[in-house]
C-alpha atoms as a PDB file:
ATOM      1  CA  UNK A   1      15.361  21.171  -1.282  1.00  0.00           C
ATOM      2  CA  UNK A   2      14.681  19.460   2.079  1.00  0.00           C
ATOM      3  CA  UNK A   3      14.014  16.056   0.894  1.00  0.00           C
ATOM      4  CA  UNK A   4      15.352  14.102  -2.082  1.00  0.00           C
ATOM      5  CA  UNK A   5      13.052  11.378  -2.675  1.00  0.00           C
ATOM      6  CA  UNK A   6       9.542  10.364  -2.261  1.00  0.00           C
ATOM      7  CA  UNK A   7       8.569   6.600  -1.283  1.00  0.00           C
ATOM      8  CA  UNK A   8       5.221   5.643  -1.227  1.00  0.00           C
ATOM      9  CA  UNK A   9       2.956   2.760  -0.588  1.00  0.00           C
ATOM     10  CA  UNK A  10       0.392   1.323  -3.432  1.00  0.00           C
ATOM     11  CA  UNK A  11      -2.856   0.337  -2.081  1.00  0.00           C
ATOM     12  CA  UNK A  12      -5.131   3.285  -0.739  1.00  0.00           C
ATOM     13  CA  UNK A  13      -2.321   5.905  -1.576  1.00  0.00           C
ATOM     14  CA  UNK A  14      -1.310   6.128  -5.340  1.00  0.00           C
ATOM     15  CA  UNK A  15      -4.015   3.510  -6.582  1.00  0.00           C
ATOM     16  CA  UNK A  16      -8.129   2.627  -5.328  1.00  0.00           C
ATOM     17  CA  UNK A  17      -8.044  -0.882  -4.889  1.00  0.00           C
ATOM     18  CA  UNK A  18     -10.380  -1.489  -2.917  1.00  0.00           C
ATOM     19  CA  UNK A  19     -13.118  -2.580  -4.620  1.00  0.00           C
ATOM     20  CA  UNK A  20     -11.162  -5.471  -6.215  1.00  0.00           C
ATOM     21  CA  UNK A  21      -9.765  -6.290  -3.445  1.00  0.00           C
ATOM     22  CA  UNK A  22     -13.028  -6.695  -1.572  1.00  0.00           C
ATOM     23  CA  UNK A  23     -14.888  -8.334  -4.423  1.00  0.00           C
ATOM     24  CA  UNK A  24     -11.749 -10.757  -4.604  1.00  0.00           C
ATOM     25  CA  UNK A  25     -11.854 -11.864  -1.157  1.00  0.00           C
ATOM     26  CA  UNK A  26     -15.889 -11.998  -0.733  1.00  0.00           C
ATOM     27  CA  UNK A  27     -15.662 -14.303  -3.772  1.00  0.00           C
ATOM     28  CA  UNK A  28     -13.206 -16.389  -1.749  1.00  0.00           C
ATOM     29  CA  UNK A  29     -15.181 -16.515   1.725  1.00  0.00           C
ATOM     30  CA  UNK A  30     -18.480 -17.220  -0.880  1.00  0.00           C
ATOM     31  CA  UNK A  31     -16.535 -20.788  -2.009  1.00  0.00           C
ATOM     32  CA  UNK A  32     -15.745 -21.645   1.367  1.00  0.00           C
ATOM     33  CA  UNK A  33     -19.704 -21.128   2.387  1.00  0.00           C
ATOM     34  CA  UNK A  34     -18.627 -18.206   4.624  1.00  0.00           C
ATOM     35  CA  UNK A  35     -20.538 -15.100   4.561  1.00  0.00           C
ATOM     36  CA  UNK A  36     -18.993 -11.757   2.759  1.00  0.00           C
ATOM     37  CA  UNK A  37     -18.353  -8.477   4.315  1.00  0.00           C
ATOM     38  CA  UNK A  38     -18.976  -4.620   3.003  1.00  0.00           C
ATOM     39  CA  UNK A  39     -16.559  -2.888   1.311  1.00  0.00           C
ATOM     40  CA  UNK A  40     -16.028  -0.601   4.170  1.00  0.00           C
ATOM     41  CA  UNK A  41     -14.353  -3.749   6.492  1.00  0.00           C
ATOM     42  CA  UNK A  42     -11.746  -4.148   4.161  1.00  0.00           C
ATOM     43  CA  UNK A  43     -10.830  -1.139   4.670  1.00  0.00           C
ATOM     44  CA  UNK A  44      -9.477  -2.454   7.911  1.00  0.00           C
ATOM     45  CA  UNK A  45      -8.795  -6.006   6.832  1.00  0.00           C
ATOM     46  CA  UNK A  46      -6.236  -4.644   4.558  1.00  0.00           C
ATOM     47  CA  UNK A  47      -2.551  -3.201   4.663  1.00  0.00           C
ATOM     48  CA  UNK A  48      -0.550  -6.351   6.801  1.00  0.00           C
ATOM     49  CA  UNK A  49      -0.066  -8.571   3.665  1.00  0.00           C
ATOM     50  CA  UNK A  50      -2.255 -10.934   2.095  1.00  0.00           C
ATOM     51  CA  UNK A  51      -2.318 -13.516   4.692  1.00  0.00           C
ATOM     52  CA  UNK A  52      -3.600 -10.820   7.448  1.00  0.00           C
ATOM     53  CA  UNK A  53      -6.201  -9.834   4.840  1.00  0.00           C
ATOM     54  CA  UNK A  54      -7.627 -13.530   5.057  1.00  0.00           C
ATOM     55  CA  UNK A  55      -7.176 -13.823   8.477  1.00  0.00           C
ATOM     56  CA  UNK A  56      -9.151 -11.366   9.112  1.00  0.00           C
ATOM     57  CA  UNK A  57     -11.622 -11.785   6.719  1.00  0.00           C
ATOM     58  CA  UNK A  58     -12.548 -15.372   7.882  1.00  0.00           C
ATOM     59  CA  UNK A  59     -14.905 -16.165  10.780  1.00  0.00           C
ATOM     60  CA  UNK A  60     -12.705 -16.599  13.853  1.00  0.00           C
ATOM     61  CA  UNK A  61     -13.665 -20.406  14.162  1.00  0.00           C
ATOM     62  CA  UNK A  62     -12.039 -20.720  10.540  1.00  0.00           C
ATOM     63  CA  UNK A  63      -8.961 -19.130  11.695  1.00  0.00           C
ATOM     64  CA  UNK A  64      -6.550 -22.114  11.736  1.00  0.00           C
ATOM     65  CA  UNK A  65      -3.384 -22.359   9.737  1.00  0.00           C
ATOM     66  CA  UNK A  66      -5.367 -24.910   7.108  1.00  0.00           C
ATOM     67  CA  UNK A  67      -8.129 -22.910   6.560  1.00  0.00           C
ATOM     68  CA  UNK A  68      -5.900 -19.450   6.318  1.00  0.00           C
ATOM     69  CA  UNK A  69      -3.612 -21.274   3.705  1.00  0.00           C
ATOM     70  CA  UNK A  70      -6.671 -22.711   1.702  1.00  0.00           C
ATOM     71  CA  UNK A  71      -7.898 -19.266   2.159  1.00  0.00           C
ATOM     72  CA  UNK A  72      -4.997 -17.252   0.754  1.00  0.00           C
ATOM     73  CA  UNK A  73      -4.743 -19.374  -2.338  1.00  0.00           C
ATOM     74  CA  UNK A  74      -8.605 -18.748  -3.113  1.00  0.00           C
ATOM     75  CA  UNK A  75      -7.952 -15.102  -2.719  1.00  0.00           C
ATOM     76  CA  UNK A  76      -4.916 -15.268  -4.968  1.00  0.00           C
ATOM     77  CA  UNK A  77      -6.999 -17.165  -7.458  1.00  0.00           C
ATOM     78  CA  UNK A  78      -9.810 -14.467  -7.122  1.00  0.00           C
ATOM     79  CA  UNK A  79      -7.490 -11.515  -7.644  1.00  0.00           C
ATOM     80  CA  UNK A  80      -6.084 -13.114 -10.024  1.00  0.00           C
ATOM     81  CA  UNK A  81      -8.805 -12.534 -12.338  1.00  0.00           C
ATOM     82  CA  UNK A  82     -10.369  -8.996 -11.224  1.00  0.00           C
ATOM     83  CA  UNK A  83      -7.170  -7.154 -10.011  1.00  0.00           C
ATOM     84  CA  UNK A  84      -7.506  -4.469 -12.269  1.00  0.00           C
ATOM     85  CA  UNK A  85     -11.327  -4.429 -12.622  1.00  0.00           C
ATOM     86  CA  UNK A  86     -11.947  -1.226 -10.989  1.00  0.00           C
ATOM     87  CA  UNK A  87      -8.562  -0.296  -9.536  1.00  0.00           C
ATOM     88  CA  UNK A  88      -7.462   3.287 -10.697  1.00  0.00           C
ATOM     89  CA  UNK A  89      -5.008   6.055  -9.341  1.00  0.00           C
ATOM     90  CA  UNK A  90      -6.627   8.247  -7.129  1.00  0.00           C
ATOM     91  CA  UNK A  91      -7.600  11.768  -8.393  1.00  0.00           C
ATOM     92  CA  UNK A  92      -4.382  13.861  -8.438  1.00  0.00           C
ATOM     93  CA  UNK A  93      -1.950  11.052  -8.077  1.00  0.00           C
ATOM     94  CA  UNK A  94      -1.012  11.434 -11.994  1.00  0.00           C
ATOM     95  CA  UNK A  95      -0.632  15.116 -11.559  1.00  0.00           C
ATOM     96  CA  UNK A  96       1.508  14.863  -8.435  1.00  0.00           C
ATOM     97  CA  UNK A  97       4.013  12.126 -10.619  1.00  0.00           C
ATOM     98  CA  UNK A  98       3.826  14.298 -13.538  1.00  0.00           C
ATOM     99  CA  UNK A  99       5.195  17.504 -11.412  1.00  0.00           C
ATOM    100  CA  UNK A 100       7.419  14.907  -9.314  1.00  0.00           C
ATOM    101  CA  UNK A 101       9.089  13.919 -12.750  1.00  0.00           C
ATOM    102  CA  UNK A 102       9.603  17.030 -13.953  1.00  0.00           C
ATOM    103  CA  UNK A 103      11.257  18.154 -10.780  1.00  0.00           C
ATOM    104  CA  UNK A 104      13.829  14.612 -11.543  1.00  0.00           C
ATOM    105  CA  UNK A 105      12.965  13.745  -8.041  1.00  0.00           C
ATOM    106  CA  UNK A 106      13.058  10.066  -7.128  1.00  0.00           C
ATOM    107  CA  UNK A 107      10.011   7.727  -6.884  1.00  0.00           C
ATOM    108  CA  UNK A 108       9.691   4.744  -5.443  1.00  0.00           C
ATOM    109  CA  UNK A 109       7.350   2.342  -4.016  1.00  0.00           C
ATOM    110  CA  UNK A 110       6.813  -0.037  -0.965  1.00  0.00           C
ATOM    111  CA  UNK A 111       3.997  -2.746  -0.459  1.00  0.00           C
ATOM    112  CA  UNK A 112       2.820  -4.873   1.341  1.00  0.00           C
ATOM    113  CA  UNK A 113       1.492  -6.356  -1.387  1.00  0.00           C
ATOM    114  CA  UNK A 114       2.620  -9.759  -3.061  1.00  0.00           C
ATOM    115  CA  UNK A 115       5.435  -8.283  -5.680  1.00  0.00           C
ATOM    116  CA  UNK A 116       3.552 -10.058  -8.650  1.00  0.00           C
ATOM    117  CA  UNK A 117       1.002  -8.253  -8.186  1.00  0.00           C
ATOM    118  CA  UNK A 118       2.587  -4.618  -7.093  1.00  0.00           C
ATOM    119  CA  UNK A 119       4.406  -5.527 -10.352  1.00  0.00           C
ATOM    120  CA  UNK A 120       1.046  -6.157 -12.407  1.00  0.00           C
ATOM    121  CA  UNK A 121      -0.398  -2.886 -11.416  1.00  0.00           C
ATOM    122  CA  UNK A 122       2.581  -0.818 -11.323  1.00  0.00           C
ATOM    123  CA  UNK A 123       3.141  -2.105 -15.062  1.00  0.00           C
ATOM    124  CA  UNK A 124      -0.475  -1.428 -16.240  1.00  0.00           C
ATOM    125  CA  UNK A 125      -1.760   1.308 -13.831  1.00  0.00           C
ATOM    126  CA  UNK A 126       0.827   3.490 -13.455  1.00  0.00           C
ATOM    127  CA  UNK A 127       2.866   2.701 -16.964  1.00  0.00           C
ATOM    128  CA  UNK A 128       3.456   6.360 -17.541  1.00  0.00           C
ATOM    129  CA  UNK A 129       5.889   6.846 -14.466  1.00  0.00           C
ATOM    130  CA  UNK A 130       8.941   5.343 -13.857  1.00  0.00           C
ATOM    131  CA  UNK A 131       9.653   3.565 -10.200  1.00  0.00           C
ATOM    132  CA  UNK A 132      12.601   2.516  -8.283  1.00  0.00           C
ATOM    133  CA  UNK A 133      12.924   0.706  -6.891  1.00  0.00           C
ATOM    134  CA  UNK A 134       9.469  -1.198  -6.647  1.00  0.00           C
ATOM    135  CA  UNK A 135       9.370  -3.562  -4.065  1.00  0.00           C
ATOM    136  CA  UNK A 136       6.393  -5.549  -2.416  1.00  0.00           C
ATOM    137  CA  UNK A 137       6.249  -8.247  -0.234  1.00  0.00           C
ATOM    138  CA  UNK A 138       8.772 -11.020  -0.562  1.00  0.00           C
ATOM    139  CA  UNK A 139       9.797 -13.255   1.482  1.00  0.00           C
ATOM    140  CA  UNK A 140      13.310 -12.205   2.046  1.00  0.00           C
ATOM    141  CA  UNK A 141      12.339  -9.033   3.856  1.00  0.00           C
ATOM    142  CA  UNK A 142       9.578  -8.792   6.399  1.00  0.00           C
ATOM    143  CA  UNK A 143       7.084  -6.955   5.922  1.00  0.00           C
ATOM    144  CA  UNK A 144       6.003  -3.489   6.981  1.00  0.00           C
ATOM    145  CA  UNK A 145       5.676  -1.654   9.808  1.00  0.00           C
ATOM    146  CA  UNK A 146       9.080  -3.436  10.108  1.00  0.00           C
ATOM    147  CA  UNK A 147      11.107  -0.334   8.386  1.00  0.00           C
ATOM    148  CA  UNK A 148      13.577  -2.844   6.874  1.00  0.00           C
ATOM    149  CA  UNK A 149      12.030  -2.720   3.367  1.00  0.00           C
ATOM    150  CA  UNK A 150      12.448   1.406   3.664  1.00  0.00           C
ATOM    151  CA  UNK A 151      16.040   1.526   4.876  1.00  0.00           C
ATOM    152  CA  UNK A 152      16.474  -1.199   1.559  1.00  0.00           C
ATOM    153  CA  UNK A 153      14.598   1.534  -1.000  1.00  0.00           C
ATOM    154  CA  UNK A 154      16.011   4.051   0.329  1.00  0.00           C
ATOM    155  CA  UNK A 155      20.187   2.692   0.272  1.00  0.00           C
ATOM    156  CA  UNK A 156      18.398   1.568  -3.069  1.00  0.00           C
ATOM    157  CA  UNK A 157      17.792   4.852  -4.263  1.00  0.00           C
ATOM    158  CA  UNK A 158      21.421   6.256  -2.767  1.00  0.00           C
ATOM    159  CA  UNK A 159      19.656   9.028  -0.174  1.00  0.00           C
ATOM    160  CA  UNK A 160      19.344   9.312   3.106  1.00  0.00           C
ATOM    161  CA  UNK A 161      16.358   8.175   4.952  1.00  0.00           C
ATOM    162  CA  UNK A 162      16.112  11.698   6.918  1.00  0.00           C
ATOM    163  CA  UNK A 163      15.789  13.079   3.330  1.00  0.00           C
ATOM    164  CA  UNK A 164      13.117  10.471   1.657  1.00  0.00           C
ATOM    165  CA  UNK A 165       9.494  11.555   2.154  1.00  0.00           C
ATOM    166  CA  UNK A 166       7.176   8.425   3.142  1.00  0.00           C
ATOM    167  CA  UNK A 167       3.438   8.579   1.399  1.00  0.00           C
ATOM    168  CA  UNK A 168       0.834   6.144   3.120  1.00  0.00           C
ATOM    169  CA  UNK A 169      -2.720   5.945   4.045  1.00  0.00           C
ATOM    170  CA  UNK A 170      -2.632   2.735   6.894  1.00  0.00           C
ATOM    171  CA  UNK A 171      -0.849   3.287  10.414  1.00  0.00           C
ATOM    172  CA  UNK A 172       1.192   0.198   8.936  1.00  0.00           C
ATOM    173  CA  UNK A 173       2.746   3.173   6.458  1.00  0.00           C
ATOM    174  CA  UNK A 174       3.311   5.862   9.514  1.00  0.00           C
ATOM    175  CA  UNK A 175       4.709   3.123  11.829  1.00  0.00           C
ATOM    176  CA  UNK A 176       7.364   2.355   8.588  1.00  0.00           C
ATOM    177  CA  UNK A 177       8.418   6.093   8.566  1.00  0.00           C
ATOM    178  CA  UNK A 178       9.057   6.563  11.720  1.00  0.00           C
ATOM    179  CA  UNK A 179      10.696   3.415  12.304  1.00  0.00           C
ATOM    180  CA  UNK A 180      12.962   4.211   9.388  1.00  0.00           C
ATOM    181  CA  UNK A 181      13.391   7.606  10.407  1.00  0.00           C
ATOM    182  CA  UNK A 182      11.973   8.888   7.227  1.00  0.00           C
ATOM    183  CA  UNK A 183       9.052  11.844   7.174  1.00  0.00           C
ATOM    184  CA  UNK A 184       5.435  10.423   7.736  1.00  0.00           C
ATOM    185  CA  UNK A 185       3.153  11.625   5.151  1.00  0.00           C
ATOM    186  CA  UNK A 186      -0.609  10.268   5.847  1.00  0.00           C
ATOM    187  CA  UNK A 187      -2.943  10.527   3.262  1.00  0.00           C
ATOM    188  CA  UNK A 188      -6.362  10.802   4.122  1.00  0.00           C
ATOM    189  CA  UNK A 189      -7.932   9.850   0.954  1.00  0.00           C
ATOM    190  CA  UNK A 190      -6.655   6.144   1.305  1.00  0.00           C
ATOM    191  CA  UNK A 191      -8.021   3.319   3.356  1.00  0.00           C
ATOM    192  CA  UNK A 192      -8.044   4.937   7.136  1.00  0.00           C
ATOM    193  CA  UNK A 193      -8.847   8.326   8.647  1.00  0.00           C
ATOM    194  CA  UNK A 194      -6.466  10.952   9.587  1.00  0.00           C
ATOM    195  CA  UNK A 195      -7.015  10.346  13.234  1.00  0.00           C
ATOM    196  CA  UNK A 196      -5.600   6.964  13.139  1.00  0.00           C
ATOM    197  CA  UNK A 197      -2.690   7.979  10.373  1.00  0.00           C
ATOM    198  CA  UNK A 198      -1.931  11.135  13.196  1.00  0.00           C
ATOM    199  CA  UNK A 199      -1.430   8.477  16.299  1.00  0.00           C
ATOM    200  CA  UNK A 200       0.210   6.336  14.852  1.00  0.00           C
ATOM    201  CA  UNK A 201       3.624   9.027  13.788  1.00  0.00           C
ATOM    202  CA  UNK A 202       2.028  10.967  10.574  1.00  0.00           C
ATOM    203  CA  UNK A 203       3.915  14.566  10.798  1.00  0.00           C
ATOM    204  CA  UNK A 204       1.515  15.849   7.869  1.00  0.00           C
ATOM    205  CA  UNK A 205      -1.722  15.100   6.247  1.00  0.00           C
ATOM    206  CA  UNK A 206      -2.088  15.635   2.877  1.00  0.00           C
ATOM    207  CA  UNK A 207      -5.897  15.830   1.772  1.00  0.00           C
ATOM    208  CA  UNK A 208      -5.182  15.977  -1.882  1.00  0.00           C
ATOM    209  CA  UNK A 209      -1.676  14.673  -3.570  1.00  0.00           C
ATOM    210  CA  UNK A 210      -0.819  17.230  -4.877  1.00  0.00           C
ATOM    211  CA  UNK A 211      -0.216  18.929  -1.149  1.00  0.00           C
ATOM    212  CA  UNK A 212       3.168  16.625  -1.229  1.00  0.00           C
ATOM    213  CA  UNK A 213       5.012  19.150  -2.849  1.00  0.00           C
ATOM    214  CA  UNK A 214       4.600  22.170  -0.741  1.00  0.00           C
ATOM    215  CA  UNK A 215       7.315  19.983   1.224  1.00  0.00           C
ATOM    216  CA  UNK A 216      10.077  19.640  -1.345  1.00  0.00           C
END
């Protein structure tokens, strides 16, 4: 077997969060008298960490460290209370970790995400699998596409990082890989499109999940 692990990344490539995450920050912008967005911008507001998210999200005259920190704590406040409203794995992801643990091969997961809340939905979304490490953001490490987080999982996890497979759907994710010299998997049924995941230092595309383990 080539590789020895598999690392992946939360939002957009083992669980659909998107529609919580959206609904969460329009309900934000709404108490701040801000207009919302579609569903389909936070598909590119999302995948730098919560405080990009807002950043983004606000009108660029509201863009000022006060109004981003008031910001971030209303969207915190907001997810709070829907983060698990509609958020489900993606179609094939509990097949793929089904086959993955009966193969004994490692799992683990990076985010970008606040760890409280990679830890909420880990714990209640993906309960039947068993991660590690699980690591989201934190503010000992910086964040991705800096690959320190992956070089940490992966000494974590005792293997290489030529040997751990990285799963992501944002060029955040492909940009971590590479930089960590791990294998860039992009998967197109996240957040972005293949093109982008390609240019940015994907080495495959996996359509469907289960596609992973034609590499192992």
């Amino acid at each position: 077997m080539k590789y020895a692990a598999v690392i992946f990344d939360l939002d957009g490539t083992l669980l659909d969060t998107i529609e919580d995450l959206a609904d969460s920050m329009n309900a934000a912008l709404q108490g701040e008298g801000h207009a919302v967005h579609a569903i389909d911008a936070y598909r590119y507001f999302v995948g730098d960490g919560i405080e990009n998210l807002v950043r983004r999200a606000l009108p660029e005259s509201a863009r000022d460290e006060e109004s981003v920190n008031r910001g971030k704590a209303a969207m915190e406040a907001e997810y709070n209370k829907r983060w698990n409203a509609k958020s489900r794995p993606y179609t094939g992801v509990p097949e793929l970790l089904d086959e993955l643990t009966q193969r004994q091969i490692p799992i683990a997961i990076l985010s970008n995400k606040p760890e409280p809340f990679t830890l909420l939905a880990v714990n209640e979304l993906l309960s039947p699998w068993t991660f590690f490490p699980i690591r989201g953001a934190r503010p000992d490490t910086p964040r991705k596409p800096d690959p320190t987080g992956a070089l940490v999982v992966a000494e974590e996890l005792g293997v290489e990082p030529a040997k751990c497979l990285y799963l992501g759907d944002t060029d955040t994710d492909m940009k971590t890989a590479v930089g960590a010299g791990m294998y860039a998997l992009g998967a197109t049924w996240g957040f972005r499109p293949g093109e982008e995941l390609l240019r940015t230092g994907a080495q495959t595309l996996l359509d469907e999940p289960m596609e992973l383990l034609e590499l192992l």
